[in-house]
Protein backbone atom coordinates (compact mmCIF):
# COMPACT_ATOMS: atom_id res chain seq x y z
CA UNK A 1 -16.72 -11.44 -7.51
CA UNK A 2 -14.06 -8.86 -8.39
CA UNK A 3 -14.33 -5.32 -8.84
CA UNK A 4 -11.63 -2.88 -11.14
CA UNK A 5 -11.11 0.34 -12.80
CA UNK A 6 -14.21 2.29 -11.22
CA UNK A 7 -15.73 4.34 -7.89
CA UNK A 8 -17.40 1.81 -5.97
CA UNK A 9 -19.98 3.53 -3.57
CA UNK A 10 -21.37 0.14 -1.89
CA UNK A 11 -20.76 -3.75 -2.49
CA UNK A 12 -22.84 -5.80 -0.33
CA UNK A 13 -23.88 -9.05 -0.62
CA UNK A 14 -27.54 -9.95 0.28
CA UNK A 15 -28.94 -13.20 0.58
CA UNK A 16 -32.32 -14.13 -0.41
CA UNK A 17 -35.06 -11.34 -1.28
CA UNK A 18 -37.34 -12.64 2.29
CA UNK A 19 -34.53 -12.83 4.24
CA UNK A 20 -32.71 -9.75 3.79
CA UNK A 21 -29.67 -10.23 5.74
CA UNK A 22 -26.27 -9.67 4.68
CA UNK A 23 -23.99 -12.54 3.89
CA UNK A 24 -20.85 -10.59 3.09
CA UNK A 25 -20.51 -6.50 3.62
CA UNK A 26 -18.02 -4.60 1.13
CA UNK A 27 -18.66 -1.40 2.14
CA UNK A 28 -15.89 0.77 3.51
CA UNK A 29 -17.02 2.19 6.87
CA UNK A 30 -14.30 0.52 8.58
CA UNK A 31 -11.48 1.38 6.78
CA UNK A 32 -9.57 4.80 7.24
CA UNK A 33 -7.28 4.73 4.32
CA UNK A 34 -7.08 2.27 1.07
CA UNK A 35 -3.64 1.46 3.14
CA UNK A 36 -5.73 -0.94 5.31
CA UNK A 37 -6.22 -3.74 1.86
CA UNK A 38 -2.19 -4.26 3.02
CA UNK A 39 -3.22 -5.65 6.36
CA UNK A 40 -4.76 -8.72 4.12
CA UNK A 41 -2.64 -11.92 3.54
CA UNK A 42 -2.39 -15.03 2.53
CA UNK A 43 -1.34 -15.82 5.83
CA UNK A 44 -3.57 -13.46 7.57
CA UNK A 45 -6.97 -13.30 6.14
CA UNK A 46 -8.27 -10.22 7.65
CA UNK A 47 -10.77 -7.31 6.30
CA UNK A 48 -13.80 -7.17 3.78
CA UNK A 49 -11.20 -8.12 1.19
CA UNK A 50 -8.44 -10.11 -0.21
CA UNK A 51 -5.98 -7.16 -2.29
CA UNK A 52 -2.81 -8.73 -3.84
CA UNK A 53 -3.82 -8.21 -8.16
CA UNK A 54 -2.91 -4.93 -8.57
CA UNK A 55 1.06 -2.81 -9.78
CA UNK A 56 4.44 -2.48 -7.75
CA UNK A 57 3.29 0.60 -6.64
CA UNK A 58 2.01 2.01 -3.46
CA UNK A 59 -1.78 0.76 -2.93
CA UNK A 60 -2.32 4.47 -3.10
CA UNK A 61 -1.88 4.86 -6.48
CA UNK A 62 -4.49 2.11 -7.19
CA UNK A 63 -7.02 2.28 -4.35
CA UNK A 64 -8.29 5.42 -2.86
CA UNK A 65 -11.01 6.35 -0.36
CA UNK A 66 -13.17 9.44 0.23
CA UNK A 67 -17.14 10.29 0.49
CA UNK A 68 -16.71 12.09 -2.44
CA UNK A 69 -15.92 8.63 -3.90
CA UNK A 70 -19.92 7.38 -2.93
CA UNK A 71 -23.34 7.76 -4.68
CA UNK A 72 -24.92 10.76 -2.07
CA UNK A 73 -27.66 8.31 -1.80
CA UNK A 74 -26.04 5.86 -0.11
CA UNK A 75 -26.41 6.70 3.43
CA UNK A 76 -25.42 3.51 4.91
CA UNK A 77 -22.10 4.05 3.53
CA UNK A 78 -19.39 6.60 5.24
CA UNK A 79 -17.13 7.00 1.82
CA UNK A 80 -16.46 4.81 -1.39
CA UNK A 81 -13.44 3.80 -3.29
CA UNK A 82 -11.50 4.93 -6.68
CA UNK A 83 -9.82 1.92 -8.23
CA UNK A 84 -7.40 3.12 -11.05
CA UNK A 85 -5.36 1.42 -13.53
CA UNK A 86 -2.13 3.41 -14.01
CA UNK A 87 1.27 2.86 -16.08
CA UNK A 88 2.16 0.38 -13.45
CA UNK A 89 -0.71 -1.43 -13.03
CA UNK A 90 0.65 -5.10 -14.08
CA UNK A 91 0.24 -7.57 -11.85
CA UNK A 92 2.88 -11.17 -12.13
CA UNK A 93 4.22 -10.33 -15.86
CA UNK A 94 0.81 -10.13 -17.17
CA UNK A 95 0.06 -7.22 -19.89
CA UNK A 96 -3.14 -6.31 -18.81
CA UNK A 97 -3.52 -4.08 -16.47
CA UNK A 98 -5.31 -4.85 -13.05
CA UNK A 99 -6.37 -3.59 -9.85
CA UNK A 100 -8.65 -5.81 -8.44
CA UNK A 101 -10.63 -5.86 -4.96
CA UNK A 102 -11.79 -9.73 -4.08
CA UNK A 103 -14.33 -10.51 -1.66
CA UNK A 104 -12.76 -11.99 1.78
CA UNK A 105 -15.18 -14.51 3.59
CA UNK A 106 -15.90 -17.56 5.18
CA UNK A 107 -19.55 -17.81 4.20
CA UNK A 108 -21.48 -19.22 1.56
CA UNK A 109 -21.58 -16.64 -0.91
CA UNK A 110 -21.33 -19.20 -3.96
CA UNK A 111 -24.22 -21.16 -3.28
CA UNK A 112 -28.07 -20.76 -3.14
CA UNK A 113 -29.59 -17.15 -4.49
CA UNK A 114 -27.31 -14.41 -3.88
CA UNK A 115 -27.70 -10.51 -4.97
CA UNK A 116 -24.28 -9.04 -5.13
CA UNK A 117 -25.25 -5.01 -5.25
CA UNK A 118 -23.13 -2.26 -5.73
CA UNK A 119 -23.24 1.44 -7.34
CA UNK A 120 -20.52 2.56 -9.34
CA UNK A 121 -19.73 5.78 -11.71
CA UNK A 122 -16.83 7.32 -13.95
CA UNK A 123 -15.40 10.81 -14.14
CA UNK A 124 -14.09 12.52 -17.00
CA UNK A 125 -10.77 12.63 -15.48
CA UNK A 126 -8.65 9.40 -17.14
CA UNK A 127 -11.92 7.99 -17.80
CA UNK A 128 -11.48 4.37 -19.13
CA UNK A 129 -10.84 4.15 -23.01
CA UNK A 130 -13.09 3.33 -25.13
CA UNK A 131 -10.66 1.61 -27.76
CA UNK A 132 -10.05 -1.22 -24.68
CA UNK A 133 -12.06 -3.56 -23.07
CA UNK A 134 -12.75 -3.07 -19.26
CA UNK A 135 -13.79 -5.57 -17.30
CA UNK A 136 -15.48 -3.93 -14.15
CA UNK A 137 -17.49 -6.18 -11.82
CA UNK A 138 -17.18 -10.09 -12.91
CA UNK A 139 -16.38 -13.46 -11.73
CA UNK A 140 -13.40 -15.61 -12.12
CA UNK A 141 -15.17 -17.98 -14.73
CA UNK A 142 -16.68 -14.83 -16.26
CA UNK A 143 -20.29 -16.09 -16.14
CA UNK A 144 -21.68 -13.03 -15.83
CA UNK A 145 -20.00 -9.21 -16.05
CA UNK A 146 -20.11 -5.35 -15.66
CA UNK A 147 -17.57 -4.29 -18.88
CA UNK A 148 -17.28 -1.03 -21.19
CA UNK A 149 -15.63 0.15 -23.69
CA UNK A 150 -14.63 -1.62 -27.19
CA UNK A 151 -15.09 -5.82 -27.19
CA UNK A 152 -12.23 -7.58 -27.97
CA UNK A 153 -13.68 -9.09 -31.92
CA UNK A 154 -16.10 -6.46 -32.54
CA UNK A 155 -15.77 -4.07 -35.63
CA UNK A 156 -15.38 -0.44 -35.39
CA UNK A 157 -12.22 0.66 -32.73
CA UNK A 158 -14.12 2.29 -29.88
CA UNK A 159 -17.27 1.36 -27.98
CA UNK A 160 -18.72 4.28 -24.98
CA UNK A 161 -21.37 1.76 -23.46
CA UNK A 162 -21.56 -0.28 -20.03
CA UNK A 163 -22.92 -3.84 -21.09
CA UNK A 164 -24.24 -6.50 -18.47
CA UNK A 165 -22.88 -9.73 -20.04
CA UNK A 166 -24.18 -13.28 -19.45
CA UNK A 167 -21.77 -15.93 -20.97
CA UNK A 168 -20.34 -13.43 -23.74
CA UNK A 169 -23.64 -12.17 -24.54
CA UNK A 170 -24.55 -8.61 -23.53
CA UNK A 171 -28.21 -8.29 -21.78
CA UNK A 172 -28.14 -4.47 -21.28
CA UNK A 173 -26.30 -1.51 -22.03
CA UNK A 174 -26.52 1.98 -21.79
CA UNK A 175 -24.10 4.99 -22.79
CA UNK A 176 -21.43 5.46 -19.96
CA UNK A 177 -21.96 8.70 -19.32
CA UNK A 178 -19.58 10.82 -16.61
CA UNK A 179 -20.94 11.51 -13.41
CA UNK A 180 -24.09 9.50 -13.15
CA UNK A 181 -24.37 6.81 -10.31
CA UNK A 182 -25.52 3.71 -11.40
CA UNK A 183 -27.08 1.06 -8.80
CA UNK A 184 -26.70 -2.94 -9.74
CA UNK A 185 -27.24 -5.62 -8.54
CA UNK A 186 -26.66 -9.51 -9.65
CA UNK A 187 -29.60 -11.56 -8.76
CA UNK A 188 -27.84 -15.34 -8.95
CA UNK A 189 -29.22 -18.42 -8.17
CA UNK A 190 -26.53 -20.54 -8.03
CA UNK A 191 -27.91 -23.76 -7.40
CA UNK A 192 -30.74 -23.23 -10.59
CA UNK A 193 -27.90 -21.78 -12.80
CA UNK A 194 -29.46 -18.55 -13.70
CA UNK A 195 -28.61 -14.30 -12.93
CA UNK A 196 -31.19 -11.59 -13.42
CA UNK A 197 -30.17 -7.84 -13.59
CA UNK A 198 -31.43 -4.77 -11.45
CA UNK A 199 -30.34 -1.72 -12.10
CA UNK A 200 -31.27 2.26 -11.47
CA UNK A 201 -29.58 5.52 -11.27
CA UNK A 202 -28.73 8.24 -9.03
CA UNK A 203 -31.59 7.87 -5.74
CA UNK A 204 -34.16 5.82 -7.59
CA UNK A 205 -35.07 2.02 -6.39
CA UNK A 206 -33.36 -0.38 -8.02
CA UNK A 207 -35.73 -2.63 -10.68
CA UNK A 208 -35.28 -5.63 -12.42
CA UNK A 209 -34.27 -4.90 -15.87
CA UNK A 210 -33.40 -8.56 -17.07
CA UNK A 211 -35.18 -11.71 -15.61
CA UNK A 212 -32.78 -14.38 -15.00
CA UNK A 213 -31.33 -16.28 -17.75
CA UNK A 214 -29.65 -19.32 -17.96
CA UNK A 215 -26.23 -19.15 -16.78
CA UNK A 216 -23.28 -21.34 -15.28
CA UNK A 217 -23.01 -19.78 -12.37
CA UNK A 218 -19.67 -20.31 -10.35
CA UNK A 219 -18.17 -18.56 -7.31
């Protein structure tokens, strides 16, 4: 699971519905400054995550964190992050621009039913275009993904909605509006090939909004 290009109040991953317990925690409360993602290496696998797709610059001008960067909601978490893509945000020659966080863990979070959750919003401030394509919150085989703006193929130049898309196929989508917390999480049964889709806004419960679908599902 990698997240980019938004503010990321929580990402937790939960294990089954009954049993409730955390498999791998995302949140920030341990961190003081987005400086900390340096401590992580390939050589030294420390921290919530692995932080090494993102500019030349300094991993302030990509990552920051602040409680004003977290839904109000949340009050298990102590502050959120702001992941930008700047000027310099290209990462080993590539032209698209990246800042990605990757989840750092030992434990089986690619197997059995998982619910990656996480709330996210945009400002009006360099919000994200809507003449490209972001991808937001997505695997590496892009099985399932969080994405706005405009689709690479569609018609028309510019596209202001946040899709939930299973296998190139969007589920859900609303208009991304500026300021509104959005809660998500990825129900995904890994073993039955199949993701479902919760979702709410601001302080209200999450509820399913898609029952799973078919899906090749792939840490």
């Amino acid at each position: 699971m990698k997240f980019s290009t938004v503010n990321i109040a929580r990402a937790a991953l939960l294990a089954t519905q009954a049993q409730g317990a955390i498999v791998w925690d995302g949140r920030f409360n341990d961190m003081t400054t987005s400086s900390d993602l340096d401590k992580w290496s390939w050589s030294n696998q420390v921290g919530a995550y692995q932080y090494y797709i993102h500019g030349s610059g300094a991993t302030t001008d990509y990552v920051n964190l602040s409680e004003d960067f977290k839904n109000p909601a949340d009050t298990g978490s102590k502050q959120g992050a702001k992941i930008s893509l700047t000027s310099t945000s290209f990462w080993n020659g590539q032209t698209m621009r990246r800042t990605e966080l990757i989840p750092q863990t030992k434990e089986a979070i690619g197997s059995g039913k998982k619910y990656y959750h996480f709330s996210l919003k945009r400002s009006d401030t360099n919000a994200p275009s809507l003449s490209k394509e972001h991808q937001i919150a997505f695997f590496e085989s892009h099985f399932v993904e969080l994405k706005s703006g405009w689709q690479s193929g569609a018609s028309g130049t510019e596209d202001p909605l946040l899709r939930w898309v299973v296998g190139g196929t969007t589920q859900w989508n609303v208009t991304w509006e500026a300021d509104v917390w959005h809660n998500v999480a990825y129900e995904i049964d890994f073993d039955g090939g199949s993701v479902g889709f919760w979702h709410s806004t601001g302080s209200d419960v999450l509820k399913q909004i898609v029952a799973p679908v078919k899906a090749s599902a792939s840490s």
